[in-house]
Every structure is written in structure tokens, then in C-alpha cells.
PDB file of N, CA and C in Angstrom:
ATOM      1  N   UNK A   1     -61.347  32.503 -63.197  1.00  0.00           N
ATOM      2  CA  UNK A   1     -61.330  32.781 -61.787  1.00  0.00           C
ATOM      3  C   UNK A   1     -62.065  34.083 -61.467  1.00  0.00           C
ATOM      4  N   UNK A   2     -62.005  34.997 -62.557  1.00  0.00           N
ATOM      5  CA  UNK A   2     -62.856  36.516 -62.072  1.00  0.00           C
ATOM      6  C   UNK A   2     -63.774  36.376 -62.268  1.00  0.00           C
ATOM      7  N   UNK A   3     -64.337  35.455 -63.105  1.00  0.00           N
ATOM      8  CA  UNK A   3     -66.149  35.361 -63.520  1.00  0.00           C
ATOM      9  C   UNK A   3     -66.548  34.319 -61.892  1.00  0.00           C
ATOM     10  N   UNK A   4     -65.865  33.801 -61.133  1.00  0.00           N
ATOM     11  CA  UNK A   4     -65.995  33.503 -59.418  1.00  0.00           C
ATOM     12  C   UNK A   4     -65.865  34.334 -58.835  1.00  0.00           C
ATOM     13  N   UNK A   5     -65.724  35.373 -59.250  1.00  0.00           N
ATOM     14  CA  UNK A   5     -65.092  36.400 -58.178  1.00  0.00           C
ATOM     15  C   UNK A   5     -66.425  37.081 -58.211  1.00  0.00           C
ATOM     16  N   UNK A   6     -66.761  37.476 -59.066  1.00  0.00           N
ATOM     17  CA  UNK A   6     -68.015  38.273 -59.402  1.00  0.00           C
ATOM     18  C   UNK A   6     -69.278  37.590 -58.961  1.00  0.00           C
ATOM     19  N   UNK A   7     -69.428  36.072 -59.125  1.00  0.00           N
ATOM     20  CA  UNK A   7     -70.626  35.054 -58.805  1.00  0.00           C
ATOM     21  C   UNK A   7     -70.389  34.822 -56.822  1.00  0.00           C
ATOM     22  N   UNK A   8     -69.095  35.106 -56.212  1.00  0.00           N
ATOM     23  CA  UNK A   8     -69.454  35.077 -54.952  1.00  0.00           C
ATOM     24  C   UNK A   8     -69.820  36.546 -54.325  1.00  0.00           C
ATOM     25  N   UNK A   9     -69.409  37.699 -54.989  1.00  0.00           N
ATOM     26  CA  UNK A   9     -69.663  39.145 -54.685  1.00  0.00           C
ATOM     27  C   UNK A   9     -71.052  38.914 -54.836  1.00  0.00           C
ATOM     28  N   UNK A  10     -71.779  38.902 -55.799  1.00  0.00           N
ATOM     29  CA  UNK A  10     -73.171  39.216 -56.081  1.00  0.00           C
ATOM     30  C   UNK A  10     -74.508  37.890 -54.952  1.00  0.00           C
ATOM     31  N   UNK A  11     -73.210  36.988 -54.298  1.00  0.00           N
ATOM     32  CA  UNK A  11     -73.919  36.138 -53.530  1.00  0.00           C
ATOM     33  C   UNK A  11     -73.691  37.067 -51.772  1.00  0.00           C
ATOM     34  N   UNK A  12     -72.832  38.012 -52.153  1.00  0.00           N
ATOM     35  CA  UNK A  12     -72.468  38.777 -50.638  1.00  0.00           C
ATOM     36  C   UNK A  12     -71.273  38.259 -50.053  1.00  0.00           C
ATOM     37  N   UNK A  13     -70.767  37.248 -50.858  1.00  0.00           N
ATOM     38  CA  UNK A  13     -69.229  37.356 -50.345  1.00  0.00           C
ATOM     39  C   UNK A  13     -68.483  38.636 -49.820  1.00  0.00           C
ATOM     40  N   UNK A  14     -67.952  38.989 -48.710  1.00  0.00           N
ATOM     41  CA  UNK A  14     -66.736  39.842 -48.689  1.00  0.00           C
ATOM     42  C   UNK A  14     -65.741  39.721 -49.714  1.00  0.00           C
ATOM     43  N   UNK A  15     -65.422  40.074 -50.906  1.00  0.00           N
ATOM     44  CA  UNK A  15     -64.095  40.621 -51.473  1.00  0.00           C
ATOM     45  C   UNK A  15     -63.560  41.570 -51.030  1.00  0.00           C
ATOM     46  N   UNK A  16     -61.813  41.345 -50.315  1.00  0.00           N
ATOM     47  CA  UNK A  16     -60.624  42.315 -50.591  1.00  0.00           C
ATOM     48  C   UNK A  16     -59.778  42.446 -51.666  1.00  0.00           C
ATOM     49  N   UNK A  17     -59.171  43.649 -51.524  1.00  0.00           N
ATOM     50  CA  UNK A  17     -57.917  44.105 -52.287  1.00  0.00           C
ATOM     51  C   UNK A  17     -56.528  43.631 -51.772  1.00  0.00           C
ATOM     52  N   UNK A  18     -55.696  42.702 -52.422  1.00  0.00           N
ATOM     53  CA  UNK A  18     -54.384  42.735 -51.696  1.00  0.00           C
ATOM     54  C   UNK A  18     -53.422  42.591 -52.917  1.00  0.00           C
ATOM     55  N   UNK A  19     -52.312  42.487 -52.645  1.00  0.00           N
ATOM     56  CA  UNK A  19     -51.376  42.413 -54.145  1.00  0.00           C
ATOM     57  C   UNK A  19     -50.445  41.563 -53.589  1.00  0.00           C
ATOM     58  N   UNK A  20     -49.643  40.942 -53.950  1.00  0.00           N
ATOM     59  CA  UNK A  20     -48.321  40.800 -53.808  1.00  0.00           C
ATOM     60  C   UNK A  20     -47.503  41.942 -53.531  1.00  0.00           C
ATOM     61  N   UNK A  21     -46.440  41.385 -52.191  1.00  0.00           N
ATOM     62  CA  UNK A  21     -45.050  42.883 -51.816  1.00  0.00           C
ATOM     63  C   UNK A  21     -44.302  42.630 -53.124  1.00  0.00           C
ATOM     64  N   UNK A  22     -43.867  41.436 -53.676  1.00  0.00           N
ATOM     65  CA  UNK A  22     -43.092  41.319 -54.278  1.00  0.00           C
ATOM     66  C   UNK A  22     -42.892  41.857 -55.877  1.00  0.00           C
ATOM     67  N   UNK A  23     -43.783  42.394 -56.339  1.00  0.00           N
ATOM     68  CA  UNK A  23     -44.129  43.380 -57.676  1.00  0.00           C
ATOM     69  C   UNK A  23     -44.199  44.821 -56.811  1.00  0.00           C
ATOM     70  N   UNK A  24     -43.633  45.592 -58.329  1.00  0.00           N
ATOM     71  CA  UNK A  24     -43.578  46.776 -58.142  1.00  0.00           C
ATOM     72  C   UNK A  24     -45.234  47.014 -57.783  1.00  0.00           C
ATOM     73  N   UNK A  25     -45.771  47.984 -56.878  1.00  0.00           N
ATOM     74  CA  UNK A  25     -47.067  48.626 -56.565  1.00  0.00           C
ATOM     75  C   UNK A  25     -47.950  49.047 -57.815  1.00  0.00           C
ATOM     76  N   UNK A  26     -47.630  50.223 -58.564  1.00  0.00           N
ATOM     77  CA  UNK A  26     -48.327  50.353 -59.091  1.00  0.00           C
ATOM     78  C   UNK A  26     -48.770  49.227 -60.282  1.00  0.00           C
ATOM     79  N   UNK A  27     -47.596  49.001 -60.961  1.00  0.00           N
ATOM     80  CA  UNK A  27     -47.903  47.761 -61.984  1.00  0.00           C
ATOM     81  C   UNK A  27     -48.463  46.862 -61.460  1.00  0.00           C
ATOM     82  N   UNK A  28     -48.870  46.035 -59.759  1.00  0.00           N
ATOM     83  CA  UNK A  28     -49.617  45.310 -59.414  1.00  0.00           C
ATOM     84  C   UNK A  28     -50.972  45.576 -59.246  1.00  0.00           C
ATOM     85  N   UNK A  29     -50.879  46.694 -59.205  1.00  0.00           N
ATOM     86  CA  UNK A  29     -52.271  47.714 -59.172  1.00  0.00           C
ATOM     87  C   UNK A  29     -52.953  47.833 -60.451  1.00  0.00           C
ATOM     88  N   UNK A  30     -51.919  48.195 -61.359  1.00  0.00           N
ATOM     89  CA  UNK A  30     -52.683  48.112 -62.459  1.00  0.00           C
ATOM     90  C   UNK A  30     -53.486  46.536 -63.012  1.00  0.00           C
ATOM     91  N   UNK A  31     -52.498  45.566 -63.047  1.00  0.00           N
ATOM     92  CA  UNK A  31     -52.900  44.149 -63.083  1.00  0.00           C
ATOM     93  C   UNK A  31     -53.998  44.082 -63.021  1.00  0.00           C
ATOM     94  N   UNK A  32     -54.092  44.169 -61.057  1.00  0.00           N
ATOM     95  CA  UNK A  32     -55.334  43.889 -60.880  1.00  0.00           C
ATOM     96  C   UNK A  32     -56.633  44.640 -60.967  1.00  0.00           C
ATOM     97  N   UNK A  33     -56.602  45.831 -61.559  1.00  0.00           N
ATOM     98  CA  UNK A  33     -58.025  46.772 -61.285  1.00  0.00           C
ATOM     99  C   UNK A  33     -58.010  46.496 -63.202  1.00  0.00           C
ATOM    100  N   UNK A  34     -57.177  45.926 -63.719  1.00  0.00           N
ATOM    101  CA  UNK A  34     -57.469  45.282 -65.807  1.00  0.00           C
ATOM    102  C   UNK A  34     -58.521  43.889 -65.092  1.00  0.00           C
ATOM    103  N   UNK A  35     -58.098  43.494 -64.289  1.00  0.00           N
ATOM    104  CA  UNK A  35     -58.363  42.062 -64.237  1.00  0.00           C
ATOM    105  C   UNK A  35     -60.165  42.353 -63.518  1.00  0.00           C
ATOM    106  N   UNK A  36     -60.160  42.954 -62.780  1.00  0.00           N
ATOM    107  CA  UNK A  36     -61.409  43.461 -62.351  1.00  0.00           C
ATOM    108  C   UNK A  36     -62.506  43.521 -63.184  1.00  0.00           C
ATOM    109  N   UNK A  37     -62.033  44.509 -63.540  1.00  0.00           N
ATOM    110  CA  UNK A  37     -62.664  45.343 -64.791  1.00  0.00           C
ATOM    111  C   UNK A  37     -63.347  45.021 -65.278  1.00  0.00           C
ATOM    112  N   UNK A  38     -62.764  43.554 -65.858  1.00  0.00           N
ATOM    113  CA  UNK A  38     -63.879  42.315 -66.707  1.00  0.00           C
ATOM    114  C   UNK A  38     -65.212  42.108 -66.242  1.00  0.00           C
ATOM    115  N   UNK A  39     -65.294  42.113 -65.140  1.00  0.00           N
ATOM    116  CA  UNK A  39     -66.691  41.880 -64.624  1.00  0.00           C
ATOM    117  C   UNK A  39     -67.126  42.339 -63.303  1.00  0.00           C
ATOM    118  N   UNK A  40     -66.580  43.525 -62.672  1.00  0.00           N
ATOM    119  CA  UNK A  40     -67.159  44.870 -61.841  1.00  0.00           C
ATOM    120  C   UNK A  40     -66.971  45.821 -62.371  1.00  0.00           C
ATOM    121  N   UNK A  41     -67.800  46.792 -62.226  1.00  0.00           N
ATOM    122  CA  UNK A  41     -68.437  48.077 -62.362  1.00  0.00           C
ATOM    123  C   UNK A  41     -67.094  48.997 -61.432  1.00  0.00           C
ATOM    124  N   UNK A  42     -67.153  50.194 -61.764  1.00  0.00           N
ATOM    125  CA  UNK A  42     -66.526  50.885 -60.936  1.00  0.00           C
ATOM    126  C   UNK A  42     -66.864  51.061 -59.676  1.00  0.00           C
ATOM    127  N   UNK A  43     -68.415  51.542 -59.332  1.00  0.00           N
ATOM    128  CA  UNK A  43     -69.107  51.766 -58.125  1.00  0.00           C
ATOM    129  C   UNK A  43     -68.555  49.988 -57.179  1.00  0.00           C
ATOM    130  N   UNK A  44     -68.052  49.080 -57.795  1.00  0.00           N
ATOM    131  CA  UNK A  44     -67.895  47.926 -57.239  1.00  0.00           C
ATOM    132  C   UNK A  44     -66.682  47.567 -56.743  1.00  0.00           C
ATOM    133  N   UNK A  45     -65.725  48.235 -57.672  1.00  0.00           N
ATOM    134  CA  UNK A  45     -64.063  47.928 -57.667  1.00  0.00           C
ATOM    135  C   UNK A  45     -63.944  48.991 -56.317  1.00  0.00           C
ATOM    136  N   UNK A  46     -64.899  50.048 -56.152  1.00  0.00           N
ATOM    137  CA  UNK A  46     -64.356  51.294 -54.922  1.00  0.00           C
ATOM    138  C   UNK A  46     -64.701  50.148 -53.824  1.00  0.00           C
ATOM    139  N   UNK A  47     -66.324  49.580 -53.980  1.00  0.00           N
ATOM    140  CA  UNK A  47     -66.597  48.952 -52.731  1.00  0.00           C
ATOM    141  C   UNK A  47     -65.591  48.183 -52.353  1.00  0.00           C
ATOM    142  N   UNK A  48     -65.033  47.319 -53.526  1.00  0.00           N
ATOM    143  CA  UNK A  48     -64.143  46.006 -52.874  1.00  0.00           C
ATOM    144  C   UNK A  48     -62.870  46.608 -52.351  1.00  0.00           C
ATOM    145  N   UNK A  49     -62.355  48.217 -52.769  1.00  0.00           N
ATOM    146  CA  UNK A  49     -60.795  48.258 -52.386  1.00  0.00           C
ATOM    147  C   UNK A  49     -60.990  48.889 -50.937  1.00  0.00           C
ATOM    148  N   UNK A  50     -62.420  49.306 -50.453  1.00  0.00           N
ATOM    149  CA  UNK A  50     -62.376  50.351 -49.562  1.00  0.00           C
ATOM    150  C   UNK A  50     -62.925  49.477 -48.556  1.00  0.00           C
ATOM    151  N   UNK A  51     -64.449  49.202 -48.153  1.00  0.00           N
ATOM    152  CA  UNK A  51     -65.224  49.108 -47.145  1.00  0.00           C
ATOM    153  C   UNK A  51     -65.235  47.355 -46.816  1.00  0.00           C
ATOM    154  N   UNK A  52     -64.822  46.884 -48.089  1.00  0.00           N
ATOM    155  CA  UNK A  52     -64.830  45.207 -47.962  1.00  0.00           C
ATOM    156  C   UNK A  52     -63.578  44.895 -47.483  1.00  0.00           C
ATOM    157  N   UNK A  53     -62.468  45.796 -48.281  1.00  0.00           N
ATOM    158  CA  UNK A  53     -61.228  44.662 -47.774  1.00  0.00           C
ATOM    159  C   UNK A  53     -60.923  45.198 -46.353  1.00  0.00           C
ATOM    160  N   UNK A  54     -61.080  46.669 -45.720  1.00  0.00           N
ATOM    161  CA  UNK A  54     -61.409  46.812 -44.481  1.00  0.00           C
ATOM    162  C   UNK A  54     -62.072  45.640 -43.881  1.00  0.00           C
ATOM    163  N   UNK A  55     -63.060  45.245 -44.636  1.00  0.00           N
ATOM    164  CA  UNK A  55     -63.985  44.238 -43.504  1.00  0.00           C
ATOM    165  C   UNK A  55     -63.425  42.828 -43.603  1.00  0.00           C
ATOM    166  N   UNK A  56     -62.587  42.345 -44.522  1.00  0.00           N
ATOM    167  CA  UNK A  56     -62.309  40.920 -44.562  1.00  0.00           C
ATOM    168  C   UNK A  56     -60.458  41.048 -43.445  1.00  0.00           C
ATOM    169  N   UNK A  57     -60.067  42.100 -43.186  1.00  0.00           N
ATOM    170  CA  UNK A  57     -59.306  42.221 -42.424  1.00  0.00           C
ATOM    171  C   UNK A  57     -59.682  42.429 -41.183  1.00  0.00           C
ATOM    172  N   UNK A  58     -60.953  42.511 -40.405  1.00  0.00           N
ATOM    173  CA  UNK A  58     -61.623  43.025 -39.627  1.00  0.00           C
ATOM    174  C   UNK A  58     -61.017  44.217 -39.246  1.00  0.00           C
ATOM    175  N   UNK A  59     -61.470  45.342 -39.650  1.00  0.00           N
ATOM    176  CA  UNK A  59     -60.678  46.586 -39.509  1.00  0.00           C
ATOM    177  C   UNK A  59     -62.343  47.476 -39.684  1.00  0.00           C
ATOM    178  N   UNK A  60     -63.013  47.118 -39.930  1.00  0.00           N
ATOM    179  CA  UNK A  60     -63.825  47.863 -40.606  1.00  0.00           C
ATOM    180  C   UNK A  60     -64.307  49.371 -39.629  1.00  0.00           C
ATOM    181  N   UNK A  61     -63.867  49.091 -38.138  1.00  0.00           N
ATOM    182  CA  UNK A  61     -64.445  49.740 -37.547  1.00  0.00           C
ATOM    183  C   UNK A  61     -63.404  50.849 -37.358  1.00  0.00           C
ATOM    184  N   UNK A  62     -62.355  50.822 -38.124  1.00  0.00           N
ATOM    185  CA  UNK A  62     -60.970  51.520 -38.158  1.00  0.00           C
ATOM    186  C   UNK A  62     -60.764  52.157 -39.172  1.00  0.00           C
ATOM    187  N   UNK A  63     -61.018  51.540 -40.373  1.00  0.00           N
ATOM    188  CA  UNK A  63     -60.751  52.117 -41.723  1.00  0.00           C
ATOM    189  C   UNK A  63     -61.939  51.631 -42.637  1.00  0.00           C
ATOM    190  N   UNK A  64     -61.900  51.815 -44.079  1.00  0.00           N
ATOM    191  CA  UNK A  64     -62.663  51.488 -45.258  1.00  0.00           C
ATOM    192  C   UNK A  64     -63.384  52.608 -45.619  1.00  0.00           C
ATOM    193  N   UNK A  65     -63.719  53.912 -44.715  1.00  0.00           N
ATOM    194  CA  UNK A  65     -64.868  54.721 -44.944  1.00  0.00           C
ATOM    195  C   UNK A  65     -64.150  56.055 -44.740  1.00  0.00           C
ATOM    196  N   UNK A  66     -64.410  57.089 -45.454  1.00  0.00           N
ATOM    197  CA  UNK A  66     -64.330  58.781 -44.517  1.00  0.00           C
ATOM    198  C   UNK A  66     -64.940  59.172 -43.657  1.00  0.00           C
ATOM    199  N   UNK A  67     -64.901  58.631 -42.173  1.00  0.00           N
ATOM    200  CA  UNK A  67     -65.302  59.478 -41.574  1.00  0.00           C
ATOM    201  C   UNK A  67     -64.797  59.736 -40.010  1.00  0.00           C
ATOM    202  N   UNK A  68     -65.143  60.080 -38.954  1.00  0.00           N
ATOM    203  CA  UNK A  68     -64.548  61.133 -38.206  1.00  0.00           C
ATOM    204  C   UNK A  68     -64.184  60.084 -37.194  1.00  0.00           C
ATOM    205  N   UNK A  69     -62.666  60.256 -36.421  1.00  0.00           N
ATOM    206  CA  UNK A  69     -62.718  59.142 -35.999  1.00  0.00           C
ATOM    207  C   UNK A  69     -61.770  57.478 -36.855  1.00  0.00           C
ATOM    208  N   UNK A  70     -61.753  57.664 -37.696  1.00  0.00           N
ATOM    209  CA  UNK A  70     -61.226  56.686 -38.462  1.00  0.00           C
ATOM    210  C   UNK A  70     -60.114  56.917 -39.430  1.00  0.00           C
ATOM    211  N   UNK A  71     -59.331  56.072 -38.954  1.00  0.00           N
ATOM    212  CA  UNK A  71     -57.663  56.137 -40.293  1.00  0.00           C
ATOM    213  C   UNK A  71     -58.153  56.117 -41.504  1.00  0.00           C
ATOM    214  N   UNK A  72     -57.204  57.589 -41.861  1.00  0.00           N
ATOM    215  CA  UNK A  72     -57.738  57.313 -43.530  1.00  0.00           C
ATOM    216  C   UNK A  72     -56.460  57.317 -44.366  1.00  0.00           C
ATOM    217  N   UNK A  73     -56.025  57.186 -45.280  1.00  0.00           N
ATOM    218  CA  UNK A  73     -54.817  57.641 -46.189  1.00  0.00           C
ATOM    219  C   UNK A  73     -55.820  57.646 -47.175  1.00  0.00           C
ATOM    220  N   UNK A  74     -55.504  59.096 -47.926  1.00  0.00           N
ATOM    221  CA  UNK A  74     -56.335  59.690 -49.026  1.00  0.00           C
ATOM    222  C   UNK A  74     -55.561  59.897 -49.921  1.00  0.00           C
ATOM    223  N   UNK A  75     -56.316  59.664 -51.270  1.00  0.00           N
ATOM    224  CA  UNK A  75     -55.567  59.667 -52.998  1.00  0.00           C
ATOM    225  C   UNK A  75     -56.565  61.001 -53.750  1.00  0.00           C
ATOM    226  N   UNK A  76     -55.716  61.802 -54.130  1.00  0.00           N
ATOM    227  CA  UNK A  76     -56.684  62.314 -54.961  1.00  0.00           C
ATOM    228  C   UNK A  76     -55.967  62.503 -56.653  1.00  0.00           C
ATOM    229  N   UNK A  77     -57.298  61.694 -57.325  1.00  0.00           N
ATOM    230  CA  UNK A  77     -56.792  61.562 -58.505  1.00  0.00           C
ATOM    231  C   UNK A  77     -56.970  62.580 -59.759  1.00  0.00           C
ATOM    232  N   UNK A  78     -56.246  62.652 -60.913  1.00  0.00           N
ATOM    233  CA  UNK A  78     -56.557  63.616 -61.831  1.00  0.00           C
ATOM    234  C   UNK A  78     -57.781  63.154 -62.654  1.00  0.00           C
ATOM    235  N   UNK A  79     -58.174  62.453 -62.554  1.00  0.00           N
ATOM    236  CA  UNK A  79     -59.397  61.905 -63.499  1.00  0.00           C
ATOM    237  C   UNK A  79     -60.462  61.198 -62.768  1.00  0.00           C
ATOM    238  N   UNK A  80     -61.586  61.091 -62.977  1.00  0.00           N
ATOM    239  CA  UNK A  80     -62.895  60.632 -62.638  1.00  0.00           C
ATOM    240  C   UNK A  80     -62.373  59.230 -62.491  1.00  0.00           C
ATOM    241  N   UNK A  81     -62.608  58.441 -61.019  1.00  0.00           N
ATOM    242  CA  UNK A  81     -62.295  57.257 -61.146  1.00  0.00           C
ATOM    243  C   UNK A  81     -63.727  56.317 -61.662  1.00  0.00           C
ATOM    244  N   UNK A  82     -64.595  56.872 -61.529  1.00  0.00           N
ATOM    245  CA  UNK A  82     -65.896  55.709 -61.910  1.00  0.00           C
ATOM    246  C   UNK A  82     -65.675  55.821 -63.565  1.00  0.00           C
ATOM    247  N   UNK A  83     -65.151  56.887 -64.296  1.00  0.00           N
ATOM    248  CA  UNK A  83     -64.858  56.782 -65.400  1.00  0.00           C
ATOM    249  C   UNK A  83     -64.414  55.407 -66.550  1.00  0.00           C
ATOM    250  N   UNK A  84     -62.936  55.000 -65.417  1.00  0.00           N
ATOM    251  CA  UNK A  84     -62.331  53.891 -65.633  1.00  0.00           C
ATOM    252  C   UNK A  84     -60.985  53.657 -64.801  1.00  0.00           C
ATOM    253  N   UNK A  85     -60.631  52.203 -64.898  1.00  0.00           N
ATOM    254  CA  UNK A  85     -59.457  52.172 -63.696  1.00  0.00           C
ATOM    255  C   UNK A  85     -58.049  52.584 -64.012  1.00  0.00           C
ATOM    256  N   UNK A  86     -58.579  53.311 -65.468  1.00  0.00           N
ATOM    257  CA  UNK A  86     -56.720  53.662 -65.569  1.00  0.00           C
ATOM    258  C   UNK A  86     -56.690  55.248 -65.217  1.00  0.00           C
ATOM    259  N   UNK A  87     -57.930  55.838 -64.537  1.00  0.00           N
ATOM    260  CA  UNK A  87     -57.954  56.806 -64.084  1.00  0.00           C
ATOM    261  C   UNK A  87     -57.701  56.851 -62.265  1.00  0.00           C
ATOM    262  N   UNK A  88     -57.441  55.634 -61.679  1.00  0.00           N
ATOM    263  CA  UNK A  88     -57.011  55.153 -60.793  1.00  0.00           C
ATOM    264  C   UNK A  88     -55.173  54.833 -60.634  1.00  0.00           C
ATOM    265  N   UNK A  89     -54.785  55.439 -61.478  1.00  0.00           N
ATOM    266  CA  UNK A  89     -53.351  55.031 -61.578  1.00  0.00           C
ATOM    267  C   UNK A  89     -52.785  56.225 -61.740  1.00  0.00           C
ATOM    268  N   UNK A  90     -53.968  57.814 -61.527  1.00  0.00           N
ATOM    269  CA  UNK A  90     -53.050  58.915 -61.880  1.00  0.00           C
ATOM    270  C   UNK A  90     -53.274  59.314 -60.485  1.00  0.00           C
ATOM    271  N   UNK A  91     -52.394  59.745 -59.760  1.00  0.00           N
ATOM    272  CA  UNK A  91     -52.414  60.266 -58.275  1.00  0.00           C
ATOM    273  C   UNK A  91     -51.772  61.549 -58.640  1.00  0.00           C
ATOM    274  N   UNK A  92     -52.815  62.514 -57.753  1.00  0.00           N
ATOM    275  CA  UNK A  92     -52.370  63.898 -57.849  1.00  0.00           C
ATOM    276  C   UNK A  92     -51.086  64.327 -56.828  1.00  0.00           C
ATOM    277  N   UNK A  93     -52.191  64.022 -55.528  1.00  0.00           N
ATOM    278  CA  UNK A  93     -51.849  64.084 -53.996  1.00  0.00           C
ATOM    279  C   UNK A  93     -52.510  62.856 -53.536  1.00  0.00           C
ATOM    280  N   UNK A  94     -51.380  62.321 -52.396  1.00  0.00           N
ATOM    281  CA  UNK A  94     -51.713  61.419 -51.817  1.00  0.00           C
ATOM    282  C   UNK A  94     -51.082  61.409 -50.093  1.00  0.00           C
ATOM    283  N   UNK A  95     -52.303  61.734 -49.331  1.00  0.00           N
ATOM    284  CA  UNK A  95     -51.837  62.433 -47.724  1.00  0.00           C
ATOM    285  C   UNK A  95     -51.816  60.549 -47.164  1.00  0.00           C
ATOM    286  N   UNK A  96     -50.649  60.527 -46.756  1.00  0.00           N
ATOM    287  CA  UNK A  96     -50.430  58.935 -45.549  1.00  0.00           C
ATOM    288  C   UNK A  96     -50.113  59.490 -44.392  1.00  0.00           C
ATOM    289  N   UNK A  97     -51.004  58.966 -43.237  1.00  0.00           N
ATOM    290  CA  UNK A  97     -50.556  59.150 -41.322  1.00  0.00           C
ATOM    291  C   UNK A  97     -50.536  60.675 -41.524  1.00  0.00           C
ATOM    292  N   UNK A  98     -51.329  61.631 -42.204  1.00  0.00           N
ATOM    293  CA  UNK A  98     -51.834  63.006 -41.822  1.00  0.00           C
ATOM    294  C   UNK A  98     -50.847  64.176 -42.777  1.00  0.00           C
ATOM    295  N   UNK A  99     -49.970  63.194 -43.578  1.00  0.00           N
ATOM    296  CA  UNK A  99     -49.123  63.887 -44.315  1.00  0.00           C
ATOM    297  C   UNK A  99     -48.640  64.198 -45.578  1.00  0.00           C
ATOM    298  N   UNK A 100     -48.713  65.011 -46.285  1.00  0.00           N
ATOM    299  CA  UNK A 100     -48.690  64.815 -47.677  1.00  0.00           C
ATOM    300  C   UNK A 100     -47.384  63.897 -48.348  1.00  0.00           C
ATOM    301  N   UNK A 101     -47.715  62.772 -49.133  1.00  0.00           N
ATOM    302  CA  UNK A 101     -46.445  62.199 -49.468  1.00  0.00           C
ATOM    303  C   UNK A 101     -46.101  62.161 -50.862  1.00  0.00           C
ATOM    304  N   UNK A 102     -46.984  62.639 -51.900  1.00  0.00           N
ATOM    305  CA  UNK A 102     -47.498  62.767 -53.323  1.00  0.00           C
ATOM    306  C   UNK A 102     -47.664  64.092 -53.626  1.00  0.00           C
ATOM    307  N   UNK A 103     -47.226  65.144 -54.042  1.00  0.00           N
ATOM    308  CA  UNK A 103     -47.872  66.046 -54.447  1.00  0.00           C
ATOM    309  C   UNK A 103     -47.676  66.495 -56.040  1.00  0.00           C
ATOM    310  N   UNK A 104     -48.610  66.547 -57.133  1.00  0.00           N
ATOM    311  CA  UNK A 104     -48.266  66.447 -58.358  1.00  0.00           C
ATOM    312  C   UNK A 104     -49.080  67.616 -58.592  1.00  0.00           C
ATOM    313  N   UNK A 105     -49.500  68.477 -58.126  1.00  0.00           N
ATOM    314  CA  UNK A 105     -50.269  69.314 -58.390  1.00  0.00           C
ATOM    315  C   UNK A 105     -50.066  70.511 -59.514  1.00  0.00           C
TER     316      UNK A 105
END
């Protein structure tokens, strides 16, 4: 199913990010950015969690991007995420609705 996932991305499919409520978050997170992995790039896994799944929700003009004007909830991680995605699972600080809710600093 991910080697489709990758053959409709590279055709310009919109791919989003969504998980199941019903698993714990991060362990669904992790799942899916192992399952990724297989066949996107990092520069690809950011596009699909940020600016695409914004756009397959039609939101795009609301969220997916940093910039001025637009909802953001920000992660900042201890490790290089283009590195790899288990550097995506370490959250330093993480600000939601303008407020810090993570702070591991």
C-alpha cells in the first residue's frame, strides 16, 4: 500500500497526515512516519504532514505554512528532523493556540 502511496504523490496526488483517535498519539505517530519512511524522503514526509494535509482538508489558506496571518501550532525538536523520523518523536517545546504546552528544555 506505501509503494501506492508514493506512485500517486510523485503523480501529484495530495497526500495527508491523519492517525487514528483511538491509539495512543505518539506511538501512532511513530507507526506511521516507520511506515513512510520506506519510500519518502524527509523533505517529503514535512511536505505531506504540513502543506498537503492542510490542503486535502481545505485549510490551506489557514494553516500548513509559517506565515503571518495563519494558525500555527509549533514543535521544536531536539534533533535534525530531515536527519530521520525518529528525530520527529523528540519534542523539546511545543507552543498550541499561542501557548507553551511542552517545555523540555
Amino acid at each position: 500500500m506505501i509503494v501506492n502511496a508514493r506512485t500517486l504523490f510523485d503523480a501529484g496526488v495530495i497526500l495527508g497526515y491523519c492517525t487514528d483517535t483511538s491509539y495512543d498519539a505518539v506511538a501512532g505517530l511513530e507507526h506511521e512516519l516507520k511506515s513512510m519512511n520506506v519510500v519518502f524522503s524527509m523533505q517529503d514526509m514535512v511536505k505531506i504532514m504540513g502543506p498537503n494535509t492542510a490542503s486535502y482538508i481545505q485549510m490551506q489558506g489557514e494553516l500548513g505554512t509559517l506565515e503571518a496571518g495563519k494558525l500555527a501550532d509549533i514543535v521544536l525538536l531536539a534533533g535534525d528532523p530531515l536527519e530521520g523520523y525518529w528525530n520527529w518523536l523528540k519534542a523539546k517545546v511545543v507552543v498550541k493556540n499561542g501557548k507553551v504546552v511542552v517545555d523540555k528544555r
